[in-house]
N, C-alpha and C. Protein backbone atom coordinates (compact mmCIF):
# COMPACT_ATOMS: atom_id res chain seq x y z
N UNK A 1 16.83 1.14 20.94
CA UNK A 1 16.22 0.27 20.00
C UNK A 1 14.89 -0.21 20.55
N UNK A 2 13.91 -0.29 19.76
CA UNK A 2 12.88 -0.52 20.36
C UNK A 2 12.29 -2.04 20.16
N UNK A 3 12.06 -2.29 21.19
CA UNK A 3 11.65 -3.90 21.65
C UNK A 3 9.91 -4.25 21.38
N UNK A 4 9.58 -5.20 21.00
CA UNK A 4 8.42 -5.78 20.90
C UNK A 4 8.26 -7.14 21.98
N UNK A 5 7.11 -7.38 22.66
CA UNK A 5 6.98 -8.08 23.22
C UNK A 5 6.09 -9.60 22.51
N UNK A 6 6.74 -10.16 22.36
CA UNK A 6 6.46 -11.93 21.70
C UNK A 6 6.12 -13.13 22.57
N UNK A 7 5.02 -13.42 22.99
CA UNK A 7 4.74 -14.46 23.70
C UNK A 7 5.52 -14.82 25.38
N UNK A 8 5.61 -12.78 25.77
CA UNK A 8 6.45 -13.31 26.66
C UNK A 8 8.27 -12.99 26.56
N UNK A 9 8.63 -12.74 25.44
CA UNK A 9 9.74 -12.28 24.97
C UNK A 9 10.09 -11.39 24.41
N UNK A 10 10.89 -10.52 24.73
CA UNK A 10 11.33 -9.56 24.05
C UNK A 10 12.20 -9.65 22.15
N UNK A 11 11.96 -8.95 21.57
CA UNK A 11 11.88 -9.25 20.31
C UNK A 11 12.75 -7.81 19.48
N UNK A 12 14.07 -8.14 19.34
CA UNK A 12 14.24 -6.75 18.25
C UNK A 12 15.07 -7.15 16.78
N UNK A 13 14.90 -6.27 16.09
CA UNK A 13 14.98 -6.59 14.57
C UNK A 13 16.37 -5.49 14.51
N UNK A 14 17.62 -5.91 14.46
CA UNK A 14 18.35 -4.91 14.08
C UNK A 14 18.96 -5.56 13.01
N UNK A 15 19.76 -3.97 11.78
CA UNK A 15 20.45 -4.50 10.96
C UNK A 15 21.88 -3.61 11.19
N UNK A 16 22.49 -4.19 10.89
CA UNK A 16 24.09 -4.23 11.09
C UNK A 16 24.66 -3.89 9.82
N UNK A 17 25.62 -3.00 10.02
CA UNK A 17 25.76 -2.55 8.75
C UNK A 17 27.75 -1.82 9.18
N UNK A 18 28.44 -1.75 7.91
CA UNK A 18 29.83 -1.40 7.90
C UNK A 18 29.90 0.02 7.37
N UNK A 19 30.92 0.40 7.41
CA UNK A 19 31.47 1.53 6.95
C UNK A 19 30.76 2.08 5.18
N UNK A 20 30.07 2.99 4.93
CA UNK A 20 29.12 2.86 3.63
C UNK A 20 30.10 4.40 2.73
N UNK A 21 31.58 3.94 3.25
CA UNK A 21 31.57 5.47 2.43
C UNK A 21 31.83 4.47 0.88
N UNK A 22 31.88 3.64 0.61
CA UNK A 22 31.85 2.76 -1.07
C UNK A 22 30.43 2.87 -1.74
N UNK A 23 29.17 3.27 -1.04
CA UNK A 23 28.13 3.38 -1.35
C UNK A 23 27.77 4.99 -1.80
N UNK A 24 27.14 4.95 -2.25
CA UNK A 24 26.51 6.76 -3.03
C UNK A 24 25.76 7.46 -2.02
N UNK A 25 25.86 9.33 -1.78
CA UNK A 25 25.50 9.86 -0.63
C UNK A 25 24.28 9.04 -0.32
N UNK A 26 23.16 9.00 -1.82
CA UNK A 26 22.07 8.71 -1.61
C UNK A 26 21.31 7.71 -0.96
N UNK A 27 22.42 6.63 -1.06
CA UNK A 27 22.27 5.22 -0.10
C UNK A 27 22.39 5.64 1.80
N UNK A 28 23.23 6.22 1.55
CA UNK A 28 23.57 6.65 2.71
C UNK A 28 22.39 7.48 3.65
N UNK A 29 21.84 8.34 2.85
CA UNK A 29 21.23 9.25 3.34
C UNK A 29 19.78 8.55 3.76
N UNK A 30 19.33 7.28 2.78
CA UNK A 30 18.37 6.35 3.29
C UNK A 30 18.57 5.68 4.37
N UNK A 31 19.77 5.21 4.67
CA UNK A 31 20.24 4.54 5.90
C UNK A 31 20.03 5.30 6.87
N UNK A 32 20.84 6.41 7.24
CA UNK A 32 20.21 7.74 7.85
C UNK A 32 18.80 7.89 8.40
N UNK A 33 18.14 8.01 7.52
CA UNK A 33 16.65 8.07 7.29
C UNK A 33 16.33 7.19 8.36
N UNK A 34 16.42 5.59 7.75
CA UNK A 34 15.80 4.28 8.53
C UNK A 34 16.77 4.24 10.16
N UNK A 35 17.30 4.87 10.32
CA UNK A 35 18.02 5.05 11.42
C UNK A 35 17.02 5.73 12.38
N UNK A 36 16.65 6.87 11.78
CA UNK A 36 16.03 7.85 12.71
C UNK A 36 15.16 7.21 12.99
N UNK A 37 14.17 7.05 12.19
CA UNK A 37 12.70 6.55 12.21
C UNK A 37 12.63 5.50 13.13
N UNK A 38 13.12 4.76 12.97
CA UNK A 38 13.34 3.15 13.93
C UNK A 38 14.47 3.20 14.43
N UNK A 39 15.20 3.35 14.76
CA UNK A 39 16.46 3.27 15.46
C UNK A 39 16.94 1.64 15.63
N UNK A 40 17.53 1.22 14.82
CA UNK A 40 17.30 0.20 14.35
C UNK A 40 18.93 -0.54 13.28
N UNK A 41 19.55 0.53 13.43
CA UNK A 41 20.92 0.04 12.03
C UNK A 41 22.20 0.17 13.61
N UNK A 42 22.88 -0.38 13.58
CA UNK A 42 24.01 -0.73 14.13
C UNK A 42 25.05 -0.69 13.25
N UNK A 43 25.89 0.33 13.26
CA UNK A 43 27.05 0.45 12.55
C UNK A 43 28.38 0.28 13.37
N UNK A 44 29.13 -0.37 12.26
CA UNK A 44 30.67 -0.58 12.96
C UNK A 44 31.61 0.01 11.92
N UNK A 45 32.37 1.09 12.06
CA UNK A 45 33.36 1.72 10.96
C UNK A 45 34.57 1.25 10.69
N UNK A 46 34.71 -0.35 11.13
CA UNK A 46 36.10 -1.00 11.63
C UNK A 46 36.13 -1.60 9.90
N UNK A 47 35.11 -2.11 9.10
CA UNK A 47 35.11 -2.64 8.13
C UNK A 47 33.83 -1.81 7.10
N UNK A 48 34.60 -2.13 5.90
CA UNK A 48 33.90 -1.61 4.29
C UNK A 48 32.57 -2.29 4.38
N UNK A 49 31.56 -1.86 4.38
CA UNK A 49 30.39 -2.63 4.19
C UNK A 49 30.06 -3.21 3.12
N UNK A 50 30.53 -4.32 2.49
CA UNK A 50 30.43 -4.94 0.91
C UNK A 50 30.63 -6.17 0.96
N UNK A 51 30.56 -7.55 0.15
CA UNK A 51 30.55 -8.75 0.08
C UNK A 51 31.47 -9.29 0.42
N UNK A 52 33.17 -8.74 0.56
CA UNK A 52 34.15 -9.56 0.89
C UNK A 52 34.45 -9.24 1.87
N UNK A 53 33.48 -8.79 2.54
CA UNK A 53 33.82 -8.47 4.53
C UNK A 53 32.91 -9.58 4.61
N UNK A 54 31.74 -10.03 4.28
CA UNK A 54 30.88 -10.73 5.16
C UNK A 54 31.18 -11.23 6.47
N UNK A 55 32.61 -11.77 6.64
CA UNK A 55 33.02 -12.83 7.74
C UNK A 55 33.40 -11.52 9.01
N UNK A 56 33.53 -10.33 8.54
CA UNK A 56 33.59 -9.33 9.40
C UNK A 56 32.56 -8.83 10.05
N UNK A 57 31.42 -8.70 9.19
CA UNK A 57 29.99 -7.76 9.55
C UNK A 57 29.96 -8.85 10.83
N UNK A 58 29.54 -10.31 9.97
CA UNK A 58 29.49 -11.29 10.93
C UNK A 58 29.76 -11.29 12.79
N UNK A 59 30.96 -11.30 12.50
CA UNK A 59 31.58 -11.30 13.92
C UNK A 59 31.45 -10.19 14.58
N UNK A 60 31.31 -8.62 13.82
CA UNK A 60 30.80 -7.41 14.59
C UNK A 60 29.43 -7.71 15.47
N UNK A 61 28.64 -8.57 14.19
CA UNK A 61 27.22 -8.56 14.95
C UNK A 61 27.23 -9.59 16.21
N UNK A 62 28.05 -10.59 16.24
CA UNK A 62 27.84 -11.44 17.49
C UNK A 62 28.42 -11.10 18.88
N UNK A 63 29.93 -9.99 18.15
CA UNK A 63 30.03 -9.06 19.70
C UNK A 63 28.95 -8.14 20.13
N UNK A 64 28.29 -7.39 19.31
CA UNK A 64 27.64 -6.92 19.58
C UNK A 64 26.44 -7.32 20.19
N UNK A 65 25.90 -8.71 19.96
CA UNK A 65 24.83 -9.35 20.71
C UNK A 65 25.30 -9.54 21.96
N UNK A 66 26.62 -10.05 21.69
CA UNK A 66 27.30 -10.83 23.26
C UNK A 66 27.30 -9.26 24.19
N UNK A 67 27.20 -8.62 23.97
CA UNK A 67 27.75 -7.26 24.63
C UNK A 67 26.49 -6.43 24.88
N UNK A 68 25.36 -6.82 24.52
CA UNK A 68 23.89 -6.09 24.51
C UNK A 68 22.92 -6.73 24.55
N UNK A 69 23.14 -7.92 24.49
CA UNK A 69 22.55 -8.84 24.82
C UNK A 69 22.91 -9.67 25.64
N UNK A 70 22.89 -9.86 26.63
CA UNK A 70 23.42 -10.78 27.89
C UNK A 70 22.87 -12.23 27.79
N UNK A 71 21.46 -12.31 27.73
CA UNK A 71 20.64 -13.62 27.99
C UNK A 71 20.28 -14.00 26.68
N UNK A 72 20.39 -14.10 25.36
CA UNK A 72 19.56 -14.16 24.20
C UNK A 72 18.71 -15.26 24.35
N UNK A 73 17.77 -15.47 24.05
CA UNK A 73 16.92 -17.04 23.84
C UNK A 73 17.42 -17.30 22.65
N UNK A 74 17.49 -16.77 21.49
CA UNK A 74 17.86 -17.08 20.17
C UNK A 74 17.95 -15.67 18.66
N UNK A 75 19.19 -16.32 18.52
CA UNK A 75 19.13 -15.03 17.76
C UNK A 75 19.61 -15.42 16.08
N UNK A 76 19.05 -14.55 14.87
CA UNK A 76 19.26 -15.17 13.74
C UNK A 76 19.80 -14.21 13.04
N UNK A 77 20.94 -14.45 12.66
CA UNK A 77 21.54 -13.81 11.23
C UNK A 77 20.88 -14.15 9.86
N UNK A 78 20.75 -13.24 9.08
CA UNK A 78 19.77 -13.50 7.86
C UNK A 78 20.70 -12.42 6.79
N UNK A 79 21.05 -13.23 5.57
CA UNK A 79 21.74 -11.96 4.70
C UNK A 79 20.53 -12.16 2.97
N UNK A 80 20.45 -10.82 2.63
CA UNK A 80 20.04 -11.01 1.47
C UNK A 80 20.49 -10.82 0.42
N UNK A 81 20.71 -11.92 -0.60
CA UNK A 81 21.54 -11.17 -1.97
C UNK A 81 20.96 -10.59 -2.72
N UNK A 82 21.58 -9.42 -3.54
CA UNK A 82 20.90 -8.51 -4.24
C UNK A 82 21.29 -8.76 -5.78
N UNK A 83 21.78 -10.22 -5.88
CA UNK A 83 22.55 -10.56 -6.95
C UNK A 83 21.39 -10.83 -7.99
């Protein structure tokens, strides 16, 4: 994953994402896409990637900080609705 340097700090933008077989190849194949290019999507196949996991993605992403991230200064979960 590639890091940016911020005033001194290291800086990365990942998105976290679940299991997408409920989504269409075509979604998929964009994810894919933004994967390569940036390396950048963190997937966990333990949960459905859709609105009534939220409390799952959730907790994937904070092991996953705790586990790859050792020292964080600060880190922000951000969800967007598409409602």
């Amino acid at each position: 994953m590639k890091a940016k340097n911020v005033k001194g700090k290291e800086l990365r933008v990942v998105f976290f994402i679940g299991d997408l077989s409920e989504h269409s190849q075509q979604f998929y194949q964009k994810i894919k896409n933004e994967s390569q290019t940036h390396g950048d999507i963190v997937q966990d196949l333990s949960y459905i990637d859709a609105y009534r996991n939220l409390t799952l993605k959730g907790i994937s992403a904070m092991q996953w900080v705790a586990k790859y991230c050792p020292e964080p200064y600060i880190v922000f979960k951000v969800r967007r609705d598409n409602s």
